[in-house]
Protein backbone atom coordinates (compact mmCIF):
# COMPACT_ATOMS: atom_id res chain seq x y z
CA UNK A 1 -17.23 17.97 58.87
CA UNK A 2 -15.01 16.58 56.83
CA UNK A 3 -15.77 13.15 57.40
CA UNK A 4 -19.40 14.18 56.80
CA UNK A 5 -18.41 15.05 53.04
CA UNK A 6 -16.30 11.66 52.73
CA UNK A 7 -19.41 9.46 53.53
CA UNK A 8 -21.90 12.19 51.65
CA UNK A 9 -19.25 11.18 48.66
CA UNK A 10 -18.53 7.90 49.27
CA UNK A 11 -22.79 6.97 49.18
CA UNK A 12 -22.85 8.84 45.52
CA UNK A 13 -20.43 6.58 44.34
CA UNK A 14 -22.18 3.52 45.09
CA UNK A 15 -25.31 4.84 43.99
CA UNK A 16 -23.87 5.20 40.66
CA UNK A 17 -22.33 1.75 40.63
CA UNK A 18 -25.44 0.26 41.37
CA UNK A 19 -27.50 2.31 38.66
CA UNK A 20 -24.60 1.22 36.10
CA UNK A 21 -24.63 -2.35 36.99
CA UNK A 22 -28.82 -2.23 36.98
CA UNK A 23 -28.42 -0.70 33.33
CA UNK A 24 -30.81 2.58 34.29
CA UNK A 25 -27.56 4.57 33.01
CA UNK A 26 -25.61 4.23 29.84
CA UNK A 27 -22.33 4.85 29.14
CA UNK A 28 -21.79 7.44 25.92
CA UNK A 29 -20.59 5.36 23.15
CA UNK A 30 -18.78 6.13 19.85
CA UNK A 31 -21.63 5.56 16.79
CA UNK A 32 -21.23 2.56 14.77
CA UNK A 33 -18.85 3.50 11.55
CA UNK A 34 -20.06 4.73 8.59
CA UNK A 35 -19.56 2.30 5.19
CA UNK A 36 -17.46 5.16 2.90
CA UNK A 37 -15.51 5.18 -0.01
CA UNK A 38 -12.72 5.72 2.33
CA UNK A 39 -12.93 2.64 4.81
CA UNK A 40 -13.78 0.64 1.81
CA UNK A 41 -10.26 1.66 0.09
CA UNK A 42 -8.74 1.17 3.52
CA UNK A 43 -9.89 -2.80 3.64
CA UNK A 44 -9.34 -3.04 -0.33
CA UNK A 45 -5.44 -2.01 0.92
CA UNK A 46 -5.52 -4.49 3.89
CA UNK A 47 -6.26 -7.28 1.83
CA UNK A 48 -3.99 -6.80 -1.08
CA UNK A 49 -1.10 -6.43 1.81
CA UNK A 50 -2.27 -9.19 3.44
CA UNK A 51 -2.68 -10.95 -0.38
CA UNK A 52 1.42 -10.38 -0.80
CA UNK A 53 2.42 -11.17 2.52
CA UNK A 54 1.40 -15.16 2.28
CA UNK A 55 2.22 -14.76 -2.13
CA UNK A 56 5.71 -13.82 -0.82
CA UNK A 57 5.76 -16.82 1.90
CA UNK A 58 4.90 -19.29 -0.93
CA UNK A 59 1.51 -19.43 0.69
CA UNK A 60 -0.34 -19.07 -2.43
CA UNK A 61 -3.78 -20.67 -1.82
CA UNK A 62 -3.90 -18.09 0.49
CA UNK A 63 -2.62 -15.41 -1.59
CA UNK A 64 -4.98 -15.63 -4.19
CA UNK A 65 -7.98 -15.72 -1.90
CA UNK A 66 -7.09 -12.56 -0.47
CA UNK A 67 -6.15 -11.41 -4.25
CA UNK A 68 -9.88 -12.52 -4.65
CA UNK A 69 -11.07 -10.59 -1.70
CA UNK A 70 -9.62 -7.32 -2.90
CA UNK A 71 -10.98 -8.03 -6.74
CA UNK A 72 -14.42 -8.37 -5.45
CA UNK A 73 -14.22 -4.61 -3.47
CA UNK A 74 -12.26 -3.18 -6.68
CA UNK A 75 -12.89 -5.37 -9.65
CA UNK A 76 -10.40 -2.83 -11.54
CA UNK A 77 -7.73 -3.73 -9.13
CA UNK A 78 -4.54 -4.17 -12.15
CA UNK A 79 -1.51 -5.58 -9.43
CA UNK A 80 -4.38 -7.91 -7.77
CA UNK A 81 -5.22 -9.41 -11.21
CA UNK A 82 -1.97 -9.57 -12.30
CA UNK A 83 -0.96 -11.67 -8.95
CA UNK A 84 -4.15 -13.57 -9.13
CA UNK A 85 -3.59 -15.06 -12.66
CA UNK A 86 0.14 -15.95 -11.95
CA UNK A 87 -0.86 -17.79 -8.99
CA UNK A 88 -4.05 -19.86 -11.45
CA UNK A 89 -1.00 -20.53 -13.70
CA UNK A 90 1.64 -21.43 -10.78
CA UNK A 91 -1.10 -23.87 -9.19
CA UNK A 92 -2.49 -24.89 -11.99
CA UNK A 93 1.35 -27.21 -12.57
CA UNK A 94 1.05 -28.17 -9.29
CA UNK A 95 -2.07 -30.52 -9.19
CA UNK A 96 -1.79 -34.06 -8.62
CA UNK A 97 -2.09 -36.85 -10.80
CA UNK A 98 -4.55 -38.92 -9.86
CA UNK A 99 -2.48 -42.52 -9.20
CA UNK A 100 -5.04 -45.24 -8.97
CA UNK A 101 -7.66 -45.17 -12.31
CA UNK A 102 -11.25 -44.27 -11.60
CA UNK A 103 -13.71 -47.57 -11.47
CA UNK A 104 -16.31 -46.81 -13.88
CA UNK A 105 -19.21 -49.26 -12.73
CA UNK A 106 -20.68 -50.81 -15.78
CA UNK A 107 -24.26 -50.11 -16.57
CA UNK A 108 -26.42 -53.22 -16.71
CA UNK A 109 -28.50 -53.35 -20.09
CA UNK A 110 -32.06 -54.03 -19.80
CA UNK A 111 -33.45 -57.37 -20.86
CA UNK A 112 -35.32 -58.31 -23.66
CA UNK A 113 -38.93 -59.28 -23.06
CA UNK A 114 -39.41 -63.11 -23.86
CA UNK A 115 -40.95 -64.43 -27.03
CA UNK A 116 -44.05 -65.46 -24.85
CA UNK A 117 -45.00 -62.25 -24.07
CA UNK A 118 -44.00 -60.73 -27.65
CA UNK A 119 -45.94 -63.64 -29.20
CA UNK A 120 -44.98 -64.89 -33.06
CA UNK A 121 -44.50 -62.79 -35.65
CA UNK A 122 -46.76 -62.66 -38.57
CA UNK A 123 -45.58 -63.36 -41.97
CA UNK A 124 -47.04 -60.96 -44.69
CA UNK A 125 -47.16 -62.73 -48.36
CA UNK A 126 -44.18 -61.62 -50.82
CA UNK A 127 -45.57 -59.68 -53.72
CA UNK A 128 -44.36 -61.44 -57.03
CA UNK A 129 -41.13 -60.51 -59.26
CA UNK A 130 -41.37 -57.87 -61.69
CA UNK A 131 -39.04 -58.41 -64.72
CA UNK A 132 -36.25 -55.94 -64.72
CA UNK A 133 -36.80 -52.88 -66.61
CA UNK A 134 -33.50 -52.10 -69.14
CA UNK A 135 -31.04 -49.69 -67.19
CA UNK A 136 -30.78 -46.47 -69.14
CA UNK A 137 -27.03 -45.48 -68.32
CA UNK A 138 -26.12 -42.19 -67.06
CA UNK A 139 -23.32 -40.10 -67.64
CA UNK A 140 -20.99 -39.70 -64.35
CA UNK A 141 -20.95 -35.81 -63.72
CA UNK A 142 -17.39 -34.99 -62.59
CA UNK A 143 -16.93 -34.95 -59.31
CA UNK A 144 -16.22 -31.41 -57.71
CA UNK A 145 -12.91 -30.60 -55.90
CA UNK A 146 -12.16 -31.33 -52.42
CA UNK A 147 -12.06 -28.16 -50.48
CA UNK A 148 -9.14 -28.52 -47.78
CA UNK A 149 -10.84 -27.19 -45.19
CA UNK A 150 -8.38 -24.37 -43.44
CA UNK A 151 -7.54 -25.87 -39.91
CA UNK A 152 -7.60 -22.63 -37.18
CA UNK A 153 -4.55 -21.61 -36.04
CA UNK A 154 -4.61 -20.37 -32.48
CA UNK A 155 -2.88 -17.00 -32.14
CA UNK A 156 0.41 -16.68 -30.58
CA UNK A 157 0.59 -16.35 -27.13
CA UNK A 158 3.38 -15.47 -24.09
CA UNK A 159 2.16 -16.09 -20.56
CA UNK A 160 5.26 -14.08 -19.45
CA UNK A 161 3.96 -11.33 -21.37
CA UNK A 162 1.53 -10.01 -18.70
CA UNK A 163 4.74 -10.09 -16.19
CA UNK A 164 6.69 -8.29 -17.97
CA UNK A 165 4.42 -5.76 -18.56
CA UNK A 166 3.93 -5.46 -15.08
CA UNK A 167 7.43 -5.01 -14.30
CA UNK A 168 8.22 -2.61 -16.64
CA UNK A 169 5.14 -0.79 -14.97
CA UNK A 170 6.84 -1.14 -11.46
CA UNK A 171 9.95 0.13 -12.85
CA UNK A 172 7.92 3.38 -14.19
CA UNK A 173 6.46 4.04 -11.13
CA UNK A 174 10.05 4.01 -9.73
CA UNK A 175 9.17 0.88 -7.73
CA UNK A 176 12.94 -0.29 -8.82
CA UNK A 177 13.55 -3.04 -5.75
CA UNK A 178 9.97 -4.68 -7.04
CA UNK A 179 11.19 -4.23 -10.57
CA UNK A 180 14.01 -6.35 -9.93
CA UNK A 181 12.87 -9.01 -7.96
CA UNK A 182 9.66 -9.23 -11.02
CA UNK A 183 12.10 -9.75 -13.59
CA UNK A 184 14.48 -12.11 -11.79
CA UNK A 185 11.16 -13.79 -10.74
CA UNK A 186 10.03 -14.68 -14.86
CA UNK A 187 13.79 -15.19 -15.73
CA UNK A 188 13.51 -18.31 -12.40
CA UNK A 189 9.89 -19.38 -14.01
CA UNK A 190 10.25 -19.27 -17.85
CA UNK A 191 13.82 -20.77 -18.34
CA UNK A 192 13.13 -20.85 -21.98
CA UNK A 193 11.39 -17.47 -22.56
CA UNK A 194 11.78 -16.10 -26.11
CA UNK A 195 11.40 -12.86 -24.22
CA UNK A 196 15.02 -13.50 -22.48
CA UNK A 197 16.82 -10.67 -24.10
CA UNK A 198 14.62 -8.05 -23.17
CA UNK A 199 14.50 -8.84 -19.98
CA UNK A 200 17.89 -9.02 -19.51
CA UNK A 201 18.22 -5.96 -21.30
CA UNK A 202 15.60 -4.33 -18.91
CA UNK A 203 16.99 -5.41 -15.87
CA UNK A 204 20.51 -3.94 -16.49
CA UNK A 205 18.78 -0.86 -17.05
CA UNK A 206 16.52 -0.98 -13.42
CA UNK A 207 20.10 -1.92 -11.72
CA UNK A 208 21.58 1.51 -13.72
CA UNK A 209 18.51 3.50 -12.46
CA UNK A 210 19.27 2.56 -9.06
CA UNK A 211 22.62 3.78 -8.89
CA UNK A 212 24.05 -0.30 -9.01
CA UNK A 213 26.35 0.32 -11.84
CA UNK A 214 28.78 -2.29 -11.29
CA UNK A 215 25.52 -4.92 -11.78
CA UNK A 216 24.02 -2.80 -14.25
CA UNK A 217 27.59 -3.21 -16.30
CA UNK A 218 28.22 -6.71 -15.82
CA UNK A 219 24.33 -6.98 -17.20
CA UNK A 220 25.25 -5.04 -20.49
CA UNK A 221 28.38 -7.11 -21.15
CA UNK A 222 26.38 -10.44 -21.01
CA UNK A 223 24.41 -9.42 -23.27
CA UNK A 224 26.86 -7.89 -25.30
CA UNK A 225 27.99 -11.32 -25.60
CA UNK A 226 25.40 -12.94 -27.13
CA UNK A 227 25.55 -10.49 -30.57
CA UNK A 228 21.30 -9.64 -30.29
CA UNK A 229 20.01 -6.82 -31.68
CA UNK A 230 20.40 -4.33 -28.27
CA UNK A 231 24.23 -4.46 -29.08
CA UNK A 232 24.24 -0.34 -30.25
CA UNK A 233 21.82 0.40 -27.41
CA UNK A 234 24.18 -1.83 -24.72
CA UNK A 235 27.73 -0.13 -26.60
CA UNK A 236 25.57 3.77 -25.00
CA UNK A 237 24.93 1.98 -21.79
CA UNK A 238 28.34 0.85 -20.82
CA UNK A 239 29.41 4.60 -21.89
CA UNK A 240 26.96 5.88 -19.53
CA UNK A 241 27.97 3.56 -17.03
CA UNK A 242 31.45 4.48 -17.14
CA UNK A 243 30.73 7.85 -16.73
CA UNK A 244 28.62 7.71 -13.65
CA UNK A 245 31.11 5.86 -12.21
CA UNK A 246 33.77 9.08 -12.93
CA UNK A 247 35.76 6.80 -15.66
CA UNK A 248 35.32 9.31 -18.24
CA UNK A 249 38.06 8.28 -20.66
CA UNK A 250 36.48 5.07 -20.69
CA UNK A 251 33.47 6.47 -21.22
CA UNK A 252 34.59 8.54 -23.93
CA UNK A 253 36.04 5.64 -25.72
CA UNK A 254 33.34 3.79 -25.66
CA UNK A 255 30.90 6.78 -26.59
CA UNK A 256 33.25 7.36 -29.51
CA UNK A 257 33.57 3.62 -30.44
CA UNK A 258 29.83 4.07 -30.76
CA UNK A 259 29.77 6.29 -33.29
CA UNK A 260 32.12 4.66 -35.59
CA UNK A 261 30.08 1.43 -35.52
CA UNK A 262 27.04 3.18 -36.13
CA UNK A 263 28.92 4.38 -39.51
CA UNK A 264 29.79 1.04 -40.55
CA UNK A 265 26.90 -0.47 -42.75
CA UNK A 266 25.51 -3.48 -41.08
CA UNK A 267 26.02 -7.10 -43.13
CA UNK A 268 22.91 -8.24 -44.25
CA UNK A 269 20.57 -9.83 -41.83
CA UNK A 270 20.30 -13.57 -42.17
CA UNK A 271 17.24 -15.01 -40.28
CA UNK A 272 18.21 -17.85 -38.33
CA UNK A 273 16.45 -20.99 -38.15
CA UNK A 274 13.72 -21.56 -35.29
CA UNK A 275 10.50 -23.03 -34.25
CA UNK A 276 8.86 -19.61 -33.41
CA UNK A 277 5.68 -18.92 -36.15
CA UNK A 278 5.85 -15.79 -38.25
CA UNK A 279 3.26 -14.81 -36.07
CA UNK A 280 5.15 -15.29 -32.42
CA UNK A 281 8.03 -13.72 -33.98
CA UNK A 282 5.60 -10.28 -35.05
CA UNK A 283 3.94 -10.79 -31.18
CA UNK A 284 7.92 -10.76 -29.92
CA UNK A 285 8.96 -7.56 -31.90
CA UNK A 286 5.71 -5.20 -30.45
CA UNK A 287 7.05 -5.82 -26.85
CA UNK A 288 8.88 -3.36 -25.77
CA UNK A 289 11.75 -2.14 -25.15
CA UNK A 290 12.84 -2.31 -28.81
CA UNK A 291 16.44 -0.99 -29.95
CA UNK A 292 16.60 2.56 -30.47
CA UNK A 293 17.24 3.85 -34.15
CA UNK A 294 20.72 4.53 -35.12
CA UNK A 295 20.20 8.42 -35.04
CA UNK A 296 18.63 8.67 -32.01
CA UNK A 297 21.84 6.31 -30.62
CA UNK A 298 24.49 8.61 -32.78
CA UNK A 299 22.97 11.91 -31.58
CA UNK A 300 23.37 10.24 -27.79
CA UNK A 301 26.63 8.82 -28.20
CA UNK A 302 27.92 12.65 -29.42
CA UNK A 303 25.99 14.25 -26.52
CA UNK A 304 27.52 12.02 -24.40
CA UNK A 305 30.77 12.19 -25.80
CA UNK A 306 30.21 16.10 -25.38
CA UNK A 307 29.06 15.67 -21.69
CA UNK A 308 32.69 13.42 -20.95
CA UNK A 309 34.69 16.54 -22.58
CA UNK A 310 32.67 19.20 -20.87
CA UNK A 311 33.29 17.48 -17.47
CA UNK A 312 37.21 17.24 -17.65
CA UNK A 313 36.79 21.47 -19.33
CA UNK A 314 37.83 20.22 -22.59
CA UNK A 315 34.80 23.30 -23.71
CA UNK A 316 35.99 23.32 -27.71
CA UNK A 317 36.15 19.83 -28.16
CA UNK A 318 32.24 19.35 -26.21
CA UNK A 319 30.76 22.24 -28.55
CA UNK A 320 31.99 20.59 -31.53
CA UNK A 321 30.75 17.13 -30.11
CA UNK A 322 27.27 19.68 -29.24
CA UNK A 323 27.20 21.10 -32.41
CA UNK A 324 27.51 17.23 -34.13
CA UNK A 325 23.98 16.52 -32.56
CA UNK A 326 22.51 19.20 -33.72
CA UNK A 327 23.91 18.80 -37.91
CA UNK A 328 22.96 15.14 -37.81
CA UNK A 329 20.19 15.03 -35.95
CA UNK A 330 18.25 17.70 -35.49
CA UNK A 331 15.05 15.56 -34.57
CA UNK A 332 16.71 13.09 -31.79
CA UNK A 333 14.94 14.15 -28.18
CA UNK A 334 18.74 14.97 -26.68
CA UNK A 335 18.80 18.19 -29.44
CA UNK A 336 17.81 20.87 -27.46
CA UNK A 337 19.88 19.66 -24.46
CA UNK A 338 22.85 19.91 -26.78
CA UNK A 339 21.70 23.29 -28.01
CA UNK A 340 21.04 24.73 -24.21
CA UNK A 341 24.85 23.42 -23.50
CA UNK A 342 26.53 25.11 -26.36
CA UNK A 343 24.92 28.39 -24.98
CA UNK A 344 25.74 27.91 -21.94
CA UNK A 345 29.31 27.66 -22.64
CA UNK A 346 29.51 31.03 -24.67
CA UNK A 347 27.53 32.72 -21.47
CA UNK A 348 29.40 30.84 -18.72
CA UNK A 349 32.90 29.74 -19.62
CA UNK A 350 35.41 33.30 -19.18
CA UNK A 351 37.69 31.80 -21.79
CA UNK A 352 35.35 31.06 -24.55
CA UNK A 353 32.25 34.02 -23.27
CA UNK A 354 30.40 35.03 -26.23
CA UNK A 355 27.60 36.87 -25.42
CA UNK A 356 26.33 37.23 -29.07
CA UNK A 357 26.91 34.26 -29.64
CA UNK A 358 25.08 32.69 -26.20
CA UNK A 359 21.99 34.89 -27.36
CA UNK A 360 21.60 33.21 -30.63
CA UNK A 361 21.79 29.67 -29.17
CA UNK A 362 19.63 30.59 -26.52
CA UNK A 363 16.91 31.53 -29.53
CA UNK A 364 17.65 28.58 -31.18
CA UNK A 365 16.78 26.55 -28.06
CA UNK A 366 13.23 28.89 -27.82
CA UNK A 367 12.56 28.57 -31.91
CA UNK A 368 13.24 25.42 -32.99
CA UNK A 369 12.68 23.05 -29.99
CA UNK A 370 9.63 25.11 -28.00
CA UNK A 371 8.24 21.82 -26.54
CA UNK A 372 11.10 21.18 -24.58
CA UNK A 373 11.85 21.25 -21.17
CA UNK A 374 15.03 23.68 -21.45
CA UNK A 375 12.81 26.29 -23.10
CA UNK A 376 12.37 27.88 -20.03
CA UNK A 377 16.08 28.27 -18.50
CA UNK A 378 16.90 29.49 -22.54
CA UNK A 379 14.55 32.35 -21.82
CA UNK A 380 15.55 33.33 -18.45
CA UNK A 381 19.24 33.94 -19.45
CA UNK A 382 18.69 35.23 -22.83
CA UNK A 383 16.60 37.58 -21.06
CA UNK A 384 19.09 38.37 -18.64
CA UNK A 385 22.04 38.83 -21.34
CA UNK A 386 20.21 41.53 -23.13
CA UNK A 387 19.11 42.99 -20.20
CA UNK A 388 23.10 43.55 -18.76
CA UNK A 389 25.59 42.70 -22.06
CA UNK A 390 23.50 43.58 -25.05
């Protein structure tokens, strides 16, 4: 019996291997893949990862055909046309000069028909002399002025520009390792960039963002060095430098050295000689970033000086330094911080707890700075202080 079923079974099986192999039965297949939005994006990503893979290799005739590949499925593709023209520009230096002159073949003239088959010319009779009528003279009219005709002056351009930009963008989107390695890239390709200082000045600040303080303040002193005008902004750096890296007197020194060269009046500014155009130099000072005004530094040089104090429970001496920020400059964006932490000394600190007095700087906070992000923590405590104190 059982070897009954084994040959009943083993006849089905090559039934069906025959009807498979004859093509009477078909296999269930998977339907062909619908062309969506999704799938498009999907190859759009391939070929930009594929586009900085060989850009990265120095392959870049291959880069910026794949660069072209994604551009033509999302013509609004920003990173792909950023790479794309930097690679035009890259192998646009690269092409070869041509080493043996072109032979321009010279073009034979046609000839001139013969005088047999032009025949002789035929001379026409010269009408006689008239006698010379008297010249009536004519008074020269004055000649009108030469207009100098104003030669167009092409407008200023960067090429690095666009880079930079980019970078910067990178950096906002938090893409820090990217940042760096953009800026370091235009610093390697424009030697001579008129742009230098800001990028410097920006990529001390990407190696601060990432926690690299060491780099970040060996950055800040170099350009310290060269007397620019970031000098104020790179004097609040190396303060905040310090005090991520737990020096805090040094911090505070330098916070405090700061402010006492932002009360000094500056010497007048002499412009120094150069080739740049008054135009170049206007292009130059719209980049960004720009030095910060000297309030908006003083008011962050006291907060941070308040900060240092607050740290090492020095409370008095970081409300005063609070309380500095808020007299001087009530407008800078680090007021309401320095109004939340004067409140929250008087509510938290058992030596100096003021509950009064904690409730009127938490309504300051609310009142006079409503658009800020402390607004809400202000609330939630004052509420809680009436609620159990008051």
């Amino acid at each position: 019996m059982l070897r009954g079923n084994v040959a009943i079974l083993l006849v089905h099986f090559i039934l069906i291997t025959i009807l498979l192999c004859s093509g009477c039965v078909a296999l269930p297949h998977k339907p062909p893949p619908k062309t969506t939005e999704e799938v498009a994006r999907a190859l759009e990503q391939e070929n930009f990862d594929i586009a900085m893979a060989y850009y990265k290799a120095g392959m870049l005739e291959e880069a910026l055909h794949f660069f072209k590949e994604t551009l033509k499925l999302n013509p609004q593709h920003t990173q792909a046309k950023q790479f794309r023209d930097k690679i035009l520009v890259e192998l646009k230096k690269e092409e070869p000069v041509p080493t043996k002159p072109e032979i321009i073949e010279e073009k034979k003239l046609p000839e001139l028909p013969s005088l047999k088959e032009v025949g002789s010319p035929t001379i026409k009779e010269i009408p006689p002399l008239k006698e010379k009528e008297p010249v009536v003279e004519v008074e020269e009219l004055p000649k009108p002025k030469e207009v100098k005709k104003e030669v167009e002056k092409k407008p200023p351009s960067l090429p690095e520009a666009p880079f930079f930009e980019f970078a910067k963008d990178l950096r906002t989107q938090k893409l820090y390792s990217d940042a760096i390695t953009e800026l370091s890239n235009i610093l390697r390709d424009y030697p001579d960039t008129k742009l230098k200082d800001k990028i410097d000045f920006e990529l001390a600040n990407t190696y601060f963002d990432t926690g690299q303080y060491d780099k970040a303040l060996k950055g800040f002193e170099e350009i310290m060095a060269k007397k620019n005008d970031f000098v104020h902004d790179v004097h609040l750096m190396i303060a905040k430098c310090y005090e991520k890296r737990g020096d805090l007197e040094k911090a505070r020194l330098e916070y405090l050295r700061l402010i006492k060269l932002l009360s000094i009046p500056p010497p007048p500014k002499i412009e120094e000689a150069g080739t740049e155009s008054i135009g170049l130099k206007q292009l130059i000072k719209q980049i960004t970033p720009l030095p910060q005004k000297k309030e908006e530094l003083e008011a962050q040089a006291h907060l941070g000086a308040g900060n240092v104090c607050r740290t090492k429970k020095e409370y008095r001496q970081a409300i005063v330094e609070y309380d500095q920020v808020i007299k001087k400059c009530p407008k800078s964006s680090v007021s309401p911080e320095a109004a939340f932490y004067i409140a929250d000394i008087y509510d938290r600190v058992p030596e100096l707890r003021d509950y009064e007095r904690a409730v009127d700087s938490y309504t300051k906070v609310i009142t006079d700075y409503p658009d800020s992000k402390w607004v809400d923590r202000a609330k939630e405590r004052k509420k809680y202080l009436l609620d159990n104190y008051l």
